[in-house]
N, C-alpha and C. Protein backbone atom coordinates (compact mmCIF):
# COMPACT_ATOMS: atom_id res chain seq x y z
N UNK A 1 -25.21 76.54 80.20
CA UNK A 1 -26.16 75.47 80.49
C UNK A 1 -27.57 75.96 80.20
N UNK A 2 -28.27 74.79 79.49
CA UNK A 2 -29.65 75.57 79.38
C UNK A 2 -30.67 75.37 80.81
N UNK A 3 -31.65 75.92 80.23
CA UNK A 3 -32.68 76.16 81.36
C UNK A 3 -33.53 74.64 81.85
N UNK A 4 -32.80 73.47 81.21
CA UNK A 4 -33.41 72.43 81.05
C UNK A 4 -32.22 71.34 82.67
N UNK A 5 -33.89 71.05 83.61
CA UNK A 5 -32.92 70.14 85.07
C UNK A 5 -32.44 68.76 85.10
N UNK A 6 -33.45 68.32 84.23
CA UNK A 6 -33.29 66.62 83.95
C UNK A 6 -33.04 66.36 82.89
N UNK A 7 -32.41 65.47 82.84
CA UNK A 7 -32.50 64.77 80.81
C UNK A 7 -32.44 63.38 81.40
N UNK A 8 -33.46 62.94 79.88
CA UNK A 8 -33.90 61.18 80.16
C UNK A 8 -32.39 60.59 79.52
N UNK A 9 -31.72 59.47 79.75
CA UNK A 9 -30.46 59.39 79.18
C UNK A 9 -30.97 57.59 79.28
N UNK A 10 -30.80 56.54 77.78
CA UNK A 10 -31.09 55.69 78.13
C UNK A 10 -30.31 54.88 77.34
N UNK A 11 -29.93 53.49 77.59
CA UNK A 11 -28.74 53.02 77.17
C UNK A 11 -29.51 51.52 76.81
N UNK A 12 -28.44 50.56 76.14
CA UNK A 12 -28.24 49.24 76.32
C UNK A 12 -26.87 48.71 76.92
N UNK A 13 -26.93 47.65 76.42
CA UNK A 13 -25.85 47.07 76.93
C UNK A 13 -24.22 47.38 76.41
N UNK A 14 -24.30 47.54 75.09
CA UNK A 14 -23.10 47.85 74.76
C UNK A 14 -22.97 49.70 74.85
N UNK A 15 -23.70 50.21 75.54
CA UNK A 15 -23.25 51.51 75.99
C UNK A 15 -23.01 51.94 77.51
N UNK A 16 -23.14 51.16 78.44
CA UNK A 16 -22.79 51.18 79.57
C UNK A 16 -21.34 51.94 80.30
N UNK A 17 -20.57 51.47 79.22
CA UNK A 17 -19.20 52.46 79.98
C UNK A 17 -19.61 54.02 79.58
N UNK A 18 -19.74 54.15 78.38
CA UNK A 18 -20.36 55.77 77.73
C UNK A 18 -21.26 56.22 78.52
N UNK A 19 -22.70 55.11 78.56
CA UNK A 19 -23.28 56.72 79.91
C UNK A 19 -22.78 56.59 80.98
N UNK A 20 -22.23 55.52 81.40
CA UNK A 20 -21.64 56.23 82.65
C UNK A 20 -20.52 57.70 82.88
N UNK A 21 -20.20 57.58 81.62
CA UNK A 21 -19.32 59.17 80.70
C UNK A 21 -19.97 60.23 81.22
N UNK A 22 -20.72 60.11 80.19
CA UNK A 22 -21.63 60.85 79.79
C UNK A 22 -22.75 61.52 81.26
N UNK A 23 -23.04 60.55 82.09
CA UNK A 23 -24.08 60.87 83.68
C UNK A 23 -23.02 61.75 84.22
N UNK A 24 -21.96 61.06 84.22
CA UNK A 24 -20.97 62.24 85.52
C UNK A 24 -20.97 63.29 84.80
N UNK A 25 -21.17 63.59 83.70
CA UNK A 25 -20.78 64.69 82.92
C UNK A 25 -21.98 65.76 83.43
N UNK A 26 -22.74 65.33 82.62
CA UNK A 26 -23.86 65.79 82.93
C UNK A 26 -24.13 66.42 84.45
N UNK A 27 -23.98 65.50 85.39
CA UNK A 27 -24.28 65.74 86.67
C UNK A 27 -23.20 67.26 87.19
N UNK A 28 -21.94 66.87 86.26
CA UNK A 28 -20.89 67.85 86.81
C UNK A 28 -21.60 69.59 86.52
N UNK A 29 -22.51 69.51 85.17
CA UNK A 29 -22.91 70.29 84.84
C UNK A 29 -24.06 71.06 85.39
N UNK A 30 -24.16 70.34 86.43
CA UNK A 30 -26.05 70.76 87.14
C UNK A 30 -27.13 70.00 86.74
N UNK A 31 -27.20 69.38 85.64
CA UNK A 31 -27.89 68.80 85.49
C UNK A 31 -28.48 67.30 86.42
N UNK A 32 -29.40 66.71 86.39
CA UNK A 32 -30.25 65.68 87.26
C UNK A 32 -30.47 64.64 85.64
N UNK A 33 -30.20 63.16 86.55
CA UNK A 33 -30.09 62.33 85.12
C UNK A 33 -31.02 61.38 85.76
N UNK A 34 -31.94 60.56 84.84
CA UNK A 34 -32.54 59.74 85.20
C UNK A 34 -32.02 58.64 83.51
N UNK A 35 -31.86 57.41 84.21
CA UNK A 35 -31.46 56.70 83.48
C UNK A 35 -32.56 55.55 83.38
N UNK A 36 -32.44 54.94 81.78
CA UNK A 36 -33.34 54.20 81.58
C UNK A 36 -32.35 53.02 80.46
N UNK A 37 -32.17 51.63 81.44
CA UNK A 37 -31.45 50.25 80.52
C UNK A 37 -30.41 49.96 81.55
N UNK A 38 -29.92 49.10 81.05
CA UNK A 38 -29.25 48.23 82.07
C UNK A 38 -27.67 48.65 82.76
N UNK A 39 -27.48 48.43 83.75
CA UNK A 39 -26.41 49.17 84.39
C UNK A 39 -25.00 47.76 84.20
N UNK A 40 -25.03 47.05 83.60
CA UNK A 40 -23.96 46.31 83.50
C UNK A 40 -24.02 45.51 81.86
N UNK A 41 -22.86 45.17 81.40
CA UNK A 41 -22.69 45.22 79.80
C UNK A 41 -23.60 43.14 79.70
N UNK A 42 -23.78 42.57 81.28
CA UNK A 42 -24.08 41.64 80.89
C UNK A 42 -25.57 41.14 80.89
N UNK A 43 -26.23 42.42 81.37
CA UNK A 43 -27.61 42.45 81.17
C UNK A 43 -28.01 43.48 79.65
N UNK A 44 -28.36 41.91 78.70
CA UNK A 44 -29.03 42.30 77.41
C UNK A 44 -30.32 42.70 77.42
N UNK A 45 -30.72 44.00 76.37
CA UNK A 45 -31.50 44.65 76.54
C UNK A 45 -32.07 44.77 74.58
N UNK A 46 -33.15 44.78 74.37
CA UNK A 46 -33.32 45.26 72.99
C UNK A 46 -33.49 46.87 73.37
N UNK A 47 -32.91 47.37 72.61
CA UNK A 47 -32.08 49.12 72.50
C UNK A 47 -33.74 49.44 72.02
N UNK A 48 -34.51 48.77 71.03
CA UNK A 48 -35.67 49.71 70.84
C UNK A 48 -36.68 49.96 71.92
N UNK A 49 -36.72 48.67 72.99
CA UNK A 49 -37.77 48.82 74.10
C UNK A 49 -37.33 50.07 75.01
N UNK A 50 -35.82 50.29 74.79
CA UNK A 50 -35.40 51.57 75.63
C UNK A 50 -35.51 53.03 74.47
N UNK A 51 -35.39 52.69 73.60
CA UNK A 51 -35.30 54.01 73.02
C UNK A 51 -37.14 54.45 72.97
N UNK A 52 -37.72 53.49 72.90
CA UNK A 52 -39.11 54.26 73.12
C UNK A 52 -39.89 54.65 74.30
N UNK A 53 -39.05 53.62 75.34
CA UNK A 53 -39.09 54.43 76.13
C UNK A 53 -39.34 55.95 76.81
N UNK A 54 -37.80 56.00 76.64
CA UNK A 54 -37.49 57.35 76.65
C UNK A 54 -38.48 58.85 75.82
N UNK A 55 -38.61 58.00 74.72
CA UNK A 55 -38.55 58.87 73.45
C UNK A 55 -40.15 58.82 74.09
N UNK A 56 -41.16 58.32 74.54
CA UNK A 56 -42.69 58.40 74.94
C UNK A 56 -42.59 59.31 75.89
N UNK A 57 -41.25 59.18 76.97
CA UNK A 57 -41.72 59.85 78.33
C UNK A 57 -41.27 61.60 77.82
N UNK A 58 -40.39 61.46 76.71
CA UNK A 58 -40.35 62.78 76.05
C UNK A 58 -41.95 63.50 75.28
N UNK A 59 -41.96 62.85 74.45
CA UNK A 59 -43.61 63.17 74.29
C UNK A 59 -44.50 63.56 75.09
N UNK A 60 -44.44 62.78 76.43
CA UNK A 60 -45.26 63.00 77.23
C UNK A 60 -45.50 64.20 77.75
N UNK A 61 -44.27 64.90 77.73
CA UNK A 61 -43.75 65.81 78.55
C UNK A 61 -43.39 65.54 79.94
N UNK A 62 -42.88 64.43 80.16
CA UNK A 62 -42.32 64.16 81.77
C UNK A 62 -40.70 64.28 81.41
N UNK A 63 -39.89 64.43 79.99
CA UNK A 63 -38.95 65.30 79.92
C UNK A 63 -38.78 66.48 78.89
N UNK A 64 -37.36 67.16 78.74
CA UNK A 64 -37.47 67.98 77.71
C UNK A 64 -37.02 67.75 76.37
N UNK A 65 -35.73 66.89 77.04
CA UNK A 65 -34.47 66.11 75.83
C UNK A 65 -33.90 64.84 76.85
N UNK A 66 -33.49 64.14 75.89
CA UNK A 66 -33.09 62.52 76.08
C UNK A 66 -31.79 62.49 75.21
N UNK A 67 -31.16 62.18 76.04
CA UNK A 67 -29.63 61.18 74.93
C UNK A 67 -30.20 59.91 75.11
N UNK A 68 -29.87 59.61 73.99
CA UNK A 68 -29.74 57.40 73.89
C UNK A 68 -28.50 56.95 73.49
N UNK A 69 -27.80 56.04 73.72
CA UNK A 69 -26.77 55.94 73.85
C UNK A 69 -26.94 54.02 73.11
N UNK A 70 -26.17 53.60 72.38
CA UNK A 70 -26.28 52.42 71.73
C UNK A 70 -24.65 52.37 70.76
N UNK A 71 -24.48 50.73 70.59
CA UNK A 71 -23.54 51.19 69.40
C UNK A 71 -23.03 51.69 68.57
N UNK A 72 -23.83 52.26 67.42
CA UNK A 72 -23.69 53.17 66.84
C UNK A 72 -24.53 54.61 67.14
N UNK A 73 -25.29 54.81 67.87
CA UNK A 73 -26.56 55.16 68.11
C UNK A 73 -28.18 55.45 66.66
N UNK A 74 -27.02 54.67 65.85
CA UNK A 74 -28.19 54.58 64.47
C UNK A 74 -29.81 54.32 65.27
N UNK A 75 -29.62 52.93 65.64
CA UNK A 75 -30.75 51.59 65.88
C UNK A 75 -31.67 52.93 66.82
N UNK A 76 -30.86 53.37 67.66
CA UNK A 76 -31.57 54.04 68.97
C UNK A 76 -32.25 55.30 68.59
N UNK A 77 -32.04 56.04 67.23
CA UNK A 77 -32.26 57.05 67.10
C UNK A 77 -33.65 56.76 65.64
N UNK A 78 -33.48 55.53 65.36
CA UNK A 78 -34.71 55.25 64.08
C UNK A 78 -35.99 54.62 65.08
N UNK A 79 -35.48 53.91 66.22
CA UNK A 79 -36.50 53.72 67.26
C UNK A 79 -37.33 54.34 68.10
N UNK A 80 -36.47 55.79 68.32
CA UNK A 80 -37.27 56.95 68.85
C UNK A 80 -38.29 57.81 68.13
N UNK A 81 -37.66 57.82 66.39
CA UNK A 81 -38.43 58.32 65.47
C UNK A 81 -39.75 57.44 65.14
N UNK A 82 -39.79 56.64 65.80
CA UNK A 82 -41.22 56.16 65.17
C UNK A 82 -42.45 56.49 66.49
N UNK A 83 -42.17 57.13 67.62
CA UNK A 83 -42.77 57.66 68.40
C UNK A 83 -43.67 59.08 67.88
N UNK A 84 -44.92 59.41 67.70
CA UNK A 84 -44.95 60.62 67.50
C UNK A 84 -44.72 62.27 68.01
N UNK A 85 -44.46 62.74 67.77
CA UNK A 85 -44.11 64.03 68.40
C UNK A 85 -42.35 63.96 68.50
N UNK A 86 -42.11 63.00 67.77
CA UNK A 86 -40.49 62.83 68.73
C UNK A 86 -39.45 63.04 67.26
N UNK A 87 -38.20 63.59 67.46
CA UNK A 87 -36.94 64.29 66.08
C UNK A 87 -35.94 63.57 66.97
N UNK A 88 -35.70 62.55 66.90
CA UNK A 88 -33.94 61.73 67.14
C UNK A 88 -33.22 62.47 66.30
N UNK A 89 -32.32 62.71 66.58
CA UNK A 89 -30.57 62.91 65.64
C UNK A 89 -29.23 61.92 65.92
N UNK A 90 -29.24 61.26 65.44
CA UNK A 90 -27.77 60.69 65.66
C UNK A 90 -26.65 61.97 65.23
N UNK A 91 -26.01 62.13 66.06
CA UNK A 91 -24.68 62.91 65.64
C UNK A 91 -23.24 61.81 66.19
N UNK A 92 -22.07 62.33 65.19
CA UNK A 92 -21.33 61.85 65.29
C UNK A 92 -19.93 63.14 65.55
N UNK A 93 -20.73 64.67 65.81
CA UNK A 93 -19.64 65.71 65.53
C UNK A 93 -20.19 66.45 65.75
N UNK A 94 -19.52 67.87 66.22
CA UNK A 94 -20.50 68.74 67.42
C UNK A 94 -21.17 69.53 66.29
N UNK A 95 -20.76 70.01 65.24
CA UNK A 95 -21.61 70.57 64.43
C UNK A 95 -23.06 70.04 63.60
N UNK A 96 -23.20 68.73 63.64
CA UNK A 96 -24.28 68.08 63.20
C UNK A 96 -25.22 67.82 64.58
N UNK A 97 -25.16 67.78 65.89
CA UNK A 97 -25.39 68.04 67.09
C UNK A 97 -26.07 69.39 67.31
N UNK A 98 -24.92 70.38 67.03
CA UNK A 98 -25.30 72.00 66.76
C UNK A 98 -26.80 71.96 65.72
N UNK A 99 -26.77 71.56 64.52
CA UNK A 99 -27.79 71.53 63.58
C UNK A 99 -29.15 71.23 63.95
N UNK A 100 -28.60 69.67 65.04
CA UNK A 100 -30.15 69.13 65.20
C UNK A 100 -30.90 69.59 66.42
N UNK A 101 -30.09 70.57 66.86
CA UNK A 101 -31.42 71.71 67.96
C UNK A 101 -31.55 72.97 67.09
N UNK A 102 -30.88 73.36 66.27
CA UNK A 102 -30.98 74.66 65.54
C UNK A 102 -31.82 74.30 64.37
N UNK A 103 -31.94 73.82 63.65
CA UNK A 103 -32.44 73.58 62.30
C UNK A 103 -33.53 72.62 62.78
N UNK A 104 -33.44 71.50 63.13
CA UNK A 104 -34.55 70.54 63.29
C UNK A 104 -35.60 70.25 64.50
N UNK A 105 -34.41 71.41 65.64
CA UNK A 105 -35.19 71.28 66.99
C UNK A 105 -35.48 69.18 67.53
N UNK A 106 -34.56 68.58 67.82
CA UNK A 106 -34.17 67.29 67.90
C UNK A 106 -34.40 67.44 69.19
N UNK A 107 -35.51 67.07 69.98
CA UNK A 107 -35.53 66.54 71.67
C UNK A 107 -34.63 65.45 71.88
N UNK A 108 -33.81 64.67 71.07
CA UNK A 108 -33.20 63.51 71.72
C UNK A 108 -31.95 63.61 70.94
N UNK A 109 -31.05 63.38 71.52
CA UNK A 109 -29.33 63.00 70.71
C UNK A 109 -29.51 61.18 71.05
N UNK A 110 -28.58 60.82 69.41
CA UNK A 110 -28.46 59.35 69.77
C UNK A 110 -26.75 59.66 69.59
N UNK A 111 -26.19 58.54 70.49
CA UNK A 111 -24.58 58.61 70.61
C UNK A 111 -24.52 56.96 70.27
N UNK A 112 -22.96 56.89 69.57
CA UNK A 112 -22.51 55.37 69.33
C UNK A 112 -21.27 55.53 70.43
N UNK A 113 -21.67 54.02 71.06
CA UNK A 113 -20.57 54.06 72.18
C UNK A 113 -19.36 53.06 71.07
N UNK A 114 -19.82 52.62 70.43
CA UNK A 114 -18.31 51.76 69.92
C UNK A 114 -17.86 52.68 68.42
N UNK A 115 -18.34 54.42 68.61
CA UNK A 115 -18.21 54.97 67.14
C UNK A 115 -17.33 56.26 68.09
N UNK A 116 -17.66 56.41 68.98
CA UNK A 116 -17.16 57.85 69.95
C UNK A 116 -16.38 57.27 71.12
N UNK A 117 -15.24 58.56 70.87
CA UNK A 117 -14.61 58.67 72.41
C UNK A 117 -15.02 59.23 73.11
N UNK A 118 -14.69 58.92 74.63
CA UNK A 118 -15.38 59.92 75.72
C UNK A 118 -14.99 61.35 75.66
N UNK A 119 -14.25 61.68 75.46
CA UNK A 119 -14.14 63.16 75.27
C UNK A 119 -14.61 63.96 74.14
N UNK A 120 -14.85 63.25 72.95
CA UNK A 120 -15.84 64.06 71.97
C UNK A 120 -16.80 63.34 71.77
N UNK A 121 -17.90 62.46 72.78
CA UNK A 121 -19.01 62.63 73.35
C UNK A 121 -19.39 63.65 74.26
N UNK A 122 -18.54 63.65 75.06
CA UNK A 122 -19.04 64.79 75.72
C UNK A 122 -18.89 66.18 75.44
N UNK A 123 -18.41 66.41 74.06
CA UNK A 123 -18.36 67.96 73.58
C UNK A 123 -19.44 67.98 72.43
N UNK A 124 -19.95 66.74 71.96
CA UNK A 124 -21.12 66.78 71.03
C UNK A 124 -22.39 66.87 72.31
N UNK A 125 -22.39 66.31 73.39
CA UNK A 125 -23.71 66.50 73.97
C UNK A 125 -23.69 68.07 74.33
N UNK A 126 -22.38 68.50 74.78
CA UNK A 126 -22.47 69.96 75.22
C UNK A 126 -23.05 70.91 74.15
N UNK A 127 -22.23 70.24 73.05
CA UNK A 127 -22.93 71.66 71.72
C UNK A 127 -24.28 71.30 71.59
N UNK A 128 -25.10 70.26 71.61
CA UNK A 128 -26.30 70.04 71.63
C UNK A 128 -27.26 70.83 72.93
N UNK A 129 -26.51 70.36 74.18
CA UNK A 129 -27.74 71.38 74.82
C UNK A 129 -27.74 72.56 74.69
N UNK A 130 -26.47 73.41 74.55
CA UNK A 130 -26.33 74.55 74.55
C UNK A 130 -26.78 75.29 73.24
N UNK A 131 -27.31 74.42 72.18
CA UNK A 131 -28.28 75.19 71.23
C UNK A 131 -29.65 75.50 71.58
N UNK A 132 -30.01 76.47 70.63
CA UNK A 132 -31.55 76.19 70.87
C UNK A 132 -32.07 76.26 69.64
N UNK A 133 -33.55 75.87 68.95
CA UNK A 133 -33.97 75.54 68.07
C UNK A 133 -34.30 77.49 67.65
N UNK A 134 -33.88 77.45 66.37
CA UNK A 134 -33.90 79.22 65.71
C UNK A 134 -35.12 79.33 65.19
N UNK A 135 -36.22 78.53 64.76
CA UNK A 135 -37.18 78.64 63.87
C UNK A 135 -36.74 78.96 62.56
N UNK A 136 -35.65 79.06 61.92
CA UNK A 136 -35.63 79.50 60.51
C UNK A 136 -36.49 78.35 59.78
N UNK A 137 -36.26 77.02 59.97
CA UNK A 137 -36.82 76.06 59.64
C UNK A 137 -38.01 75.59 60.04
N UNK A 138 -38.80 76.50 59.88
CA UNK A 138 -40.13 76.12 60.82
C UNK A 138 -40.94 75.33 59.79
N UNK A 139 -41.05 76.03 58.84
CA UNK A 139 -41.58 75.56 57.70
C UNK A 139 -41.52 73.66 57.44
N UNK A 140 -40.14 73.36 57.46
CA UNK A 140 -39.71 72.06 57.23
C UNK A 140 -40.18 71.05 58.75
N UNK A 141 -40.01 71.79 59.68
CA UNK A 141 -39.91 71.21 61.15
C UNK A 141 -41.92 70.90 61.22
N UNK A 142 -42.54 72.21 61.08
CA UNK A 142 -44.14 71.86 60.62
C UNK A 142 -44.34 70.60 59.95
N UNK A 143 -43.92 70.51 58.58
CA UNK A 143 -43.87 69.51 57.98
C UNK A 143 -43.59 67.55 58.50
N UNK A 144 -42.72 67.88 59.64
CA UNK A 144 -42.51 66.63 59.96
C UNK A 144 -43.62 66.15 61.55
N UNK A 145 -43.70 67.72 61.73
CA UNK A 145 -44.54 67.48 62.66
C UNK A 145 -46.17 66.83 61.58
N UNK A 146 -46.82 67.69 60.93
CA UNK A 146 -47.49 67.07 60.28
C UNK A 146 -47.71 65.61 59.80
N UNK A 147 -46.70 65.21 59.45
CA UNK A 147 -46.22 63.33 59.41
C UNK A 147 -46.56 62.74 60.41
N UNK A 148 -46.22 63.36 61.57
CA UNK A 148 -46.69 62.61 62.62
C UNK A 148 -48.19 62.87 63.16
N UNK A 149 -48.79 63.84 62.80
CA UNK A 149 -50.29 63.49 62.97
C UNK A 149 -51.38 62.75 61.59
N UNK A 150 -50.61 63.17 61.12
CA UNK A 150 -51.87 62.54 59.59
C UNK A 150 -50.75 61.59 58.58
N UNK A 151 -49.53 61.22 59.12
CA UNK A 151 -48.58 59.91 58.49
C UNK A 151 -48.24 60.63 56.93
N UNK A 152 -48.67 61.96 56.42
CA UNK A 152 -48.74 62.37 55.28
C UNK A 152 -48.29 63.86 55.37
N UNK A 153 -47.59 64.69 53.99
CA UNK A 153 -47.23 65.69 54.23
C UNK A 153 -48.94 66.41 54.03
């Protein structure tokens, strides 16, 4: 487990059974979850008002990392990217998960609840926290940080 107590975890409507997966999981792990979107599949939500959510209070630094959780988690993870300071990854497999804290340093995982089962969701979020970002890619990771202050490389 990393050194990290809370994670922002924020959903819509068609991911509701998944974080609820995904919270006990988490919680089983030590971790503290604060959730952000609707707690039942019949309260509709637009997935981007939650993914920026999240993805701001990450910026902010009031967290460290965020899962978002959405259908595919495509929508949730191009919505967080337009926040600055903020690297979404959609993964669909623990090694592309693995990548996006090692190589890209990704504060947020996006998950598809109608693309994943509960049991390899919860082994892609595990390989995700349990990386940490290596710097080999600093060079490239600079670069995107750069985008986000001057919109230009």
């Amino acid at each position: 487990m990393s050194n990290i107590k809370t994670i922002a975890l924020g959903n819509d409507e068609a991911a509701v059974g998944l974080r609820e997966t995904i919270t006990a999981h988490l919680k089983s792990l030590g971790y503290a979850v604060d959730v952000f979107g609707p707690s039942s599949v019949q309260e509709s939500v637009d997935y981007p008002d939650i993914a920026v959510e999240v993805a701001q209070r990450i910026a902010n630094g009031d967290y460290e990392r965020g899962i978002l959780i959405c259908g595919t988690g495509i929508g949730m993870a191009i919505a967080a990217n337009k926040v600055p300071g903020i690297r979404a990854a959609q993964a669909a497999d623990n090694y592309s998960a693995e990548r996006a804290r090692k190589s890209n340093n990704a504060q947020i995982l996006a998950l598809g609840a109608r693309t994943l089962g509960p049991e390899l969701a919860k082994s892609i979020v595990d390989s995700w926290l349990t990386s940490e970002y290596e710097g080999k890619s600093d060079s490239k990771v600079n670069k995107l940080i750069a985008l986000d202050k001057r919109g230009e490389f």
